[in-house]
Protein backbone atom coordinates (compact mmCIF):
# COMPACT_ATOMS: atom_id res chain seq x y z
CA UNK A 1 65.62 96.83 170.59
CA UNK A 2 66.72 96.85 167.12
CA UNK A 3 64.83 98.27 164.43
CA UNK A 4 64.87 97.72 160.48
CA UNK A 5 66.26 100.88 159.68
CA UNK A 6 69.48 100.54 162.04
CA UNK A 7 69.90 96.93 160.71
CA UNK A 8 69.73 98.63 157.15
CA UNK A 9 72.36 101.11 157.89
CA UNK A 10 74.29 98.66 159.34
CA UNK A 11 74.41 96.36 156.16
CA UNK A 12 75.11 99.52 153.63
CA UNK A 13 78.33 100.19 156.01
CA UNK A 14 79.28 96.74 155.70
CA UNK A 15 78.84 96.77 152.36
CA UNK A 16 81.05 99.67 151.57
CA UNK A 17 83.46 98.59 153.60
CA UNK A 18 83.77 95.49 151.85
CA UNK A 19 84.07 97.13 148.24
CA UNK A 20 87.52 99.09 149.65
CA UNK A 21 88.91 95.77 149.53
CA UNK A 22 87.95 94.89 145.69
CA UNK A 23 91.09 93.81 143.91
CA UNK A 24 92.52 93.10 139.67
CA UNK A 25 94.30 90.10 141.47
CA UNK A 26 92.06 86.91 140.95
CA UNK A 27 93.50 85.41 143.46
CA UNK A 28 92.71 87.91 145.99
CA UNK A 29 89.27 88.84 144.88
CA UNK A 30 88.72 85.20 145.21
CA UNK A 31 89.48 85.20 148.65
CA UNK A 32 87.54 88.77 149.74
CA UNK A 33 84.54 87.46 147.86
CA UNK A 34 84.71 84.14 149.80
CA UNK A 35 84.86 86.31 152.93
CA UNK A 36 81.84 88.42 151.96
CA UNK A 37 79.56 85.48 150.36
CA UNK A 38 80.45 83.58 154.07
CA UNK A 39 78.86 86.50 155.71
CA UNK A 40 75.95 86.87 153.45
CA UNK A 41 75.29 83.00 154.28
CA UNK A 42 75.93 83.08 157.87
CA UNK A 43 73.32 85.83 158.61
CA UNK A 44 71.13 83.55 156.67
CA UNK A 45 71.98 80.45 158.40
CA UNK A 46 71.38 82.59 161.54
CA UNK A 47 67.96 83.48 161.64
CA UNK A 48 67.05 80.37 160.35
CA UNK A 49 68.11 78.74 163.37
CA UNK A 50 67.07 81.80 165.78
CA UNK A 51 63.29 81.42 163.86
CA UNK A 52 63.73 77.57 165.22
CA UNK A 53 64.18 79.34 168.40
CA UNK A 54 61.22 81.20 168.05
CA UNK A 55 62.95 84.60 168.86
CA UNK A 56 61.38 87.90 168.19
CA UNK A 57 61.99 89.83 165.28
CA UNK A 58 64.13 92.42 167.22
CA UNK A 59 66.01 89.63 168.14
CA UNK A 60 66.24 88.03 164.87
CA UNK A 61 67.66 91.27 163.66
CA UNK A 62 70.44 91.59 166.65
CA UNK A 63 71.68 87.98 165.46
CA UNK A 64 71.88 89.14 161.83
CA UNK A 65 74.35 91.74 163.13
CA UNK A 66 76.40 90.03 165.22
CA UNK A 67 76.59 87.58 162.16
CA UNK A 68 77.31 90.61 159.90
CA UNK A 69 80.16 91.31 161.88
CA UNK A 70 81.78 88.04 163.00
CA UNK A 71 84.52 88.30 160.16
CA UNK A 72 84.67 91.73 159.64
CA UNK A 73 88.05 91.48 160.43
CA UNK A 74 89.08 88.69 157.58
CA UNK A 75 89.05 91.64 155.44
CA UNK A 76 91.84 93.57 156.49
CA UNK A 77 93.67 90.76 157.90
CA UNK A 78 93.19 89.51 154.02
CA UNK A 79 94.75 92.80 152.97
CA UNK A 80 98.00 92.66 155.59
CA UNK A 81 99.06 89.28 155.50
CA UNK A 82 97.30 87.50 152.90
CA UNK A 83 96.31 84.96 155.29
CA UNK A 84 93.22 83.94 156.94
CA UNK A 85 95.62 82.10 159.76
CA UNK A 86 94.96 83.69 163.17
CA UNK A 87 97.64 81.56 164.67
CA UNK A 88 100.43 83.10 162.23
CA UNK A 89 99.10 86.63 162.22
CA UNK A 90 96.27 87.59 164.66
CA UNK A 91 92.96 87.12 165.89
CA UNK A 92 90.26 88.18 163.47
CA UNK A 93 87.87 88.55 166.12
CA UNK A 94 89.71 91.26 168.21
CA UNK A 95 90.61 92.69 164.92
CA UNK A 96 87.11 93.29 163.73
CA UNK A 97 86.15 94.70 166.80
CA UNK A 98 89.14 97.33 166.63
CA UNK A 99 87.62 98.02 163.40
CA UNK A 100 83.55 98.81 164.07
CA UNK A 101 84.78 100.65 167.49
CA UNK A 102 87.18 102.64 165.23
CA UNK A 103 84.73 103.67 162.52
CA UNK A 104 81.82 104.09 165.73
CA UNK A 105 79.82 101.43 163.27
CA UNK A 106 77.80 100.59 166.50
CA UNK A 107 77.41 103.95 168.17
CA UNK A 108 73.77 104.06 167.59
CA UNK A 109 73.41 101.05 169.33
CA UNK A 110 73.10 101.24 172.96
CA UNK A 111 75.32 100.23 175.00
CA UNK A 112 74.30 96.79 176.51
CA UNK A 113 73.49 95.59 172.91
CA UNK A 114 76.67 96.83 171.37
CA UNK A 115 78.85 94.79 174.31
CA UNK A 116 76.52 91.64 173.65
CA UNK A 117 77.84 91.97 169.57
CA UNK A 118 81.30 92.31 170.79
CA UNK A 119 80.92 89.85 172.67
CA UNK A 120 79.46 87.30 170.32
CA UNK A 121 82.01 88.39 167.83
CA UNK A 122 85.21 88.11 170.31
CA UNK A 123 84.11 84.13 171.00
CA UNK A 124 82.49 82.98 168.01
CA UNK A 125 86.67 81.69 166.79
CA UNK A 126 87.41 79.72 170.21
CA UNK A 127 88.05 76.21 170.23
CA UNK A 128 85.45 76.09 173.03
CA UNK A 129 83.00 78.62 174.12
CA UNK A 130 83.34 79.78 178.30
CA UNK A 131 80.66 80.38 180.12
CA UNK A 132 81.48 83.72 181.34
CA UNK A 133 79.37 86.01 179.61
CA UNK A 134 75.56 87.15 180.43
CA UNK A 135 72.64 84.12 179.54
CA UNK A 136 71.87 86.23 176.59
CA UNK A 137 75.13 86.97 175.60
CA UNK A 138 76.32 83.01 175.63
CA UNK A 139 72.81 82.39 173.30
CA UNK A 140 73.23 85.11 170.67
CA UNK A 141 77.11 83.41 170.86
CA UNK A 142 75.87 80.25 170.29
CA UNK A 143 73.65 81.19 167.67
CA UNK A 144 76.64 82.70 165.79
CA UNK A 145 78.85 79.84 166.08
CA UNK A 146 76.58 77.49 164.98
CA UNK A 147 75.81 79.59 161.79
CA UNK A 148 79.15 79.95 161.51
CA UNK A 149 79.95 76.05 161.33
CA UNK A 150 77.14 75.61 158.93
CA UNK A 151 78.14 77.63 156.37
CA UNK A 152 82.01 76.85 156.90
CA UNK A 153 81.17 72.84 156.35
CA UNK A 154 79.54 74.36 152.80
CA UNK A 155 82.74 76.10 151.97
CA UNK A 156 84.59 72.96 152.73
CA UNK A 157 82.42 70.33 151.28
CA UNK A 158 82.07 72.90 147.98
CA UNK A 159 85.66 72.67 147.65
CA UNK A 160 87.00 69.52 148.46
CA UNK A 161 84.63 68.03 145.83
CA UNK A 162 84.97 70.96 143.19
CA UNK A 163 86.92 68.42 140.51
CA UNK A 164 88.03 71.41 138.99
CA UNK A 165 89.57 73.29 142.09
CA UNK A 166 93.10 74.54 141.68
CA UNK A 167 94.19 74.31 145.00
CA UNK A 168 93.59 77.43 148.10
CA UNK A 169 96.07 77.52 150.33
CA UNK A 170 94.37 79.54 152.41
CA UNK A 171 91.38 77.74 152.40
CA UNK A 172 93.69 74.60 153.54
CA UNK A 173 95.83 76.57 156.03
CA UNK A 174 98.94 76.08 154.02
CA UNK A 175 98.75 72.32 155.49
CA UNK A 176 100.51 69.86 153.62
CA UNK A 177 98.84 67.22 151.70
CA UNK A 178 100.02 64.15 153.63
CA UNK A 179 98.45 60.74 153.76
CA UNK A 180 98.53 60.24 158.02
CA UNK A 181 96.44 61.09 160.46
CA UNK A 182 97.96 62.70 163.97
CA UNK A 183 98.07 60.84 167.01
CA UNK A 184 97.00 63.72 169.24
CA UNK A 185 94.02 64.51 166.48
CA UNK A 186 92.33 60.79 166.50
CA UNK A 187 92.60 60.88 170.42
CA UNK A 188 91.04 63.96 170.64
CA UNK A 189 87.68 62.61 168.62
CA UNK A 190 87.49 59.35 170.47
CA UNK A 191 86.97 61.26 173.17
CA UNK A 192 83.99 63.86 171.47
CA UNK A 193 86.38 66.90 171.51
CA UNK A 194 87.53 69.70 169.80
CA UNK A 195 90.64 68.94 168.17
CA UNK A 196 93.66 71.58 169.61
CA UNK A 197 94.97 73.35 166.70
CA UNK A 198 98.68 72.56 167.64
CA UNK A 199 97.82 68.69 166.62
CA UNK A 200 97.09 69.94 163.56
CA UNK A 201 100.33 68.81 160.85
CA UNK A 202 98.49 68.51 157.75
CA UNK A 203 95.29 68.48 155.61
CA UNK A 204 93.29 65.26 156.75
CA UNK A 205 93.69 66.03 160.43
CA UNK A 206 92.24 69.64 159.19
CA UNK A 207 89.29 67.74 157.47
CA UNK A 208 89.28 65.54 160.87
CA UNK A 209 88.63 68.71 163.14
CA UNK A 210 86.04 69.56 161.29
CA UNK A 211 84.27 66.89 161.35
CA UNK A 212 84.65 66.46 165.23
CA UNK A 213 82.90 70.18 165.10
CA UNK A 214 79.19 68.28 165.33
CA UNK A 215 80.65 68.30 169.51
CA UNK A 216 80.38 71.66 169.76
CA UNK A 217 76.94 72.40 167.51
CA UNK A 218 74.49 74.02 170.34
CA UNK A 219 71.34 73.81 168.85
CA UNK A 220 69.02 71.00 167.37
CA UNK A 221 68.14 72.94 164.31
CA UNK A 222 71.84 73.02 163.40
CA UNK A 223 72.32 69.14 163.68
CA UNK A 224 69.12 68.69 162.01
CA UNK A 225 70.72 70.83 158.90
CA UNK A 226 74.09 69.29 158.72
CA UNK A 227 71.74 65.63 158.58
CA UNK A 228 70.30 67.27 155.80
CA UNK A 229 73.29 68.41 153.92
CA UNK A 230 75.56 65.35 154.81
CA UNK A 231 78.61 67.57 155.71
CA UNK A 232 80.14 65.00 157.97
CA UNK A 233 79.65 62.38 154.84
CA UNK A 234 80.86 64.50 152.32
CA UNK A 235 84.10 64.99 154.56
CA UNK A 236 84.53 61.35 154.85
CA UNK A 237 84.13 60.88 151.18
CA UNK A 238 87.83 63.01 150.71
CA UNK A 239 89.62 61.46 153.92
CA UNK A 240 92.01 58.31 153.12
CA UNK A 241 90.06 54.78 154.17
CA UNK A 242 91.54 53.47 157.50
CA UNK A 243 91.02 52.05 160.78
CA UNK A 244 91.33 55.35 162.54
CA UNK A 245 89.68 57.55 159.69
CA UNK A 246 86.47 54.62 160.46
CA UNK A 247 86.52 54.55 163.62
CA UNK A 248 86.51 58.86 163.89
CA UNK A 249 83.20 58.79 161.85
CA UNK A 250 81.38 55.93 163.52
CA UNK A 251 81.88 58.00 166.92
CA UNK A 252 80.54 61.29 164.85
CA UNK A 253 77.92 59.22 163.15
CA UNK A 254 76.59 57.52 166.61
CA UNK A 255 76.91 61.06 168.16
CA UNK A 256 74.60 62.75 165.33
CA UNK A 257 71.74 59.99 165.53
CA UNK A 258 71.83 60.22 169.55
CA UNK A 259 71.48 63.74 169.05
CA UNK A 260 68.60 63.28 166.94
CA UNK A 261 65.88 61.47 169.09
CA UNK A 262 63.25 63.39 169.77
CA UNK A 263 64.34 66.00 167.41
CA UNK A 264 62.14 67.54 164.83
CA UNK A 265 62.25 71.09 164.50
């Protein structure tokens, strides 16, 4: 069970961790205030799609943690390498969990609740989710990576039609700017999967994958809000016109309104 009070504490901590990063480079304090704002959102995002759930309030407050914490880590991986790139310098989820066991941030929690967190934190980054956890463990994990896509596809969309944007190249992954789209990316949506991150050569197969994320969204509350929002239209608004870039978001498009009969909530 977790109370008010230990979700309270648990926020202040995060919050004070957060202000050891504050920086006088814009640049940076754009990018740790990104980080923290994500967070902010994705607890948001979380319980609005636990509530959809109907899960308790204890449980409402567990998900709020293990959304506090996903990206814990971006912080200090911010700070070493001024990258958000797991790929090119390391997993953010592993990281953040070095970092609460370090600091005992979840030592009043006991001990079956603190390894759910850990592990909702250490899978909400895969490409694709195993099924080797506990059936709460894989739902609290599902919650948080579907909160997690919501409020990344605002990030996104926010930027990509910002007119005024001066360009983040950590928001793009350092990705070049190139007009083609990657054989290995377009084959990968025909089929409804997750595009591999080593098809991934440039900036409209990044805006491809996440598109193609509406495969992995878990929960009918979560399509219903990126419907709502037109993510996957505001994507396809900043992707070059062609055959392939068509053809991607028909199958996405098709996929979302199959998804949707019968779905209210």
């Amino acid at each position: 069970m977790i109370d008010q009070e230990t979700l309270l504490e648990l926020k202040k901590w995060f919050a004070d961790y957060v202000e050891t990063f504050q920086s006088d480079v814009p640049e940076d304090q754009l990018n740790i205030d990104l980080k923290e704002k994500h967070t902010r959102l994705v607890c948001k995002e979380i319980i609005d799609i636990g509530r959809s759930l109907a899960l308790s309030d204890s449980d409402l407050r567990l998900a709020e943690i293990t959304a506090l914490f996903h990206d814990v880590g971006r912080f200090e991986q911010y700070a070493r390498y001024r990258s958000f790139l797991d790929i090119e310098t390391e997993n953010h989820a592993l990281l953040g969990i070095r970092i609460l066991r370090t600091n005992h941030v979840l030592d009043a929690v006991d001990e079956e609740t603190r390894d759910l967190i850990f592990y909702a934190i250490s899978n909400h980054n895969r490409a694709c989710l195993t099924c080797n956890g506990s059936e709460r463990q894989l739902l609290f994990t599902k919650l948080l990576r579907d909160a997690d896509k919501l409020d990344i596809w605002r990030v996104v969309t926010e930027y990509y039609h910002d007119d005024n944007r001066k360009r983040n190249g950590v928001l793009e992954l350092n990705l070049p700017d190139t007009p083609e789209i990657s054989v290995g990316v377009y084959k990968d949506l025909m089929e409804r999967k997750i595009v591999k991150a080593e098809h991934l050569k440039n900036l409209n197969d990044f805006k491809l994958l996440q598109i193609g994320w509406v495969f992995d969204v878990n929960f009918p509350k979560t399509l219903q809000l990126v419907r709502e929002r037109k993510y996957i239209e505001k994507i396809y608004k900043v992707l070059p016109k062609s055959d392939k870039v068509a053809k991607v978001y028909k199958t996405v498009r098709d996929y979302l309104e199959k998804n949707n009969a019968g779905h209210h909530n």
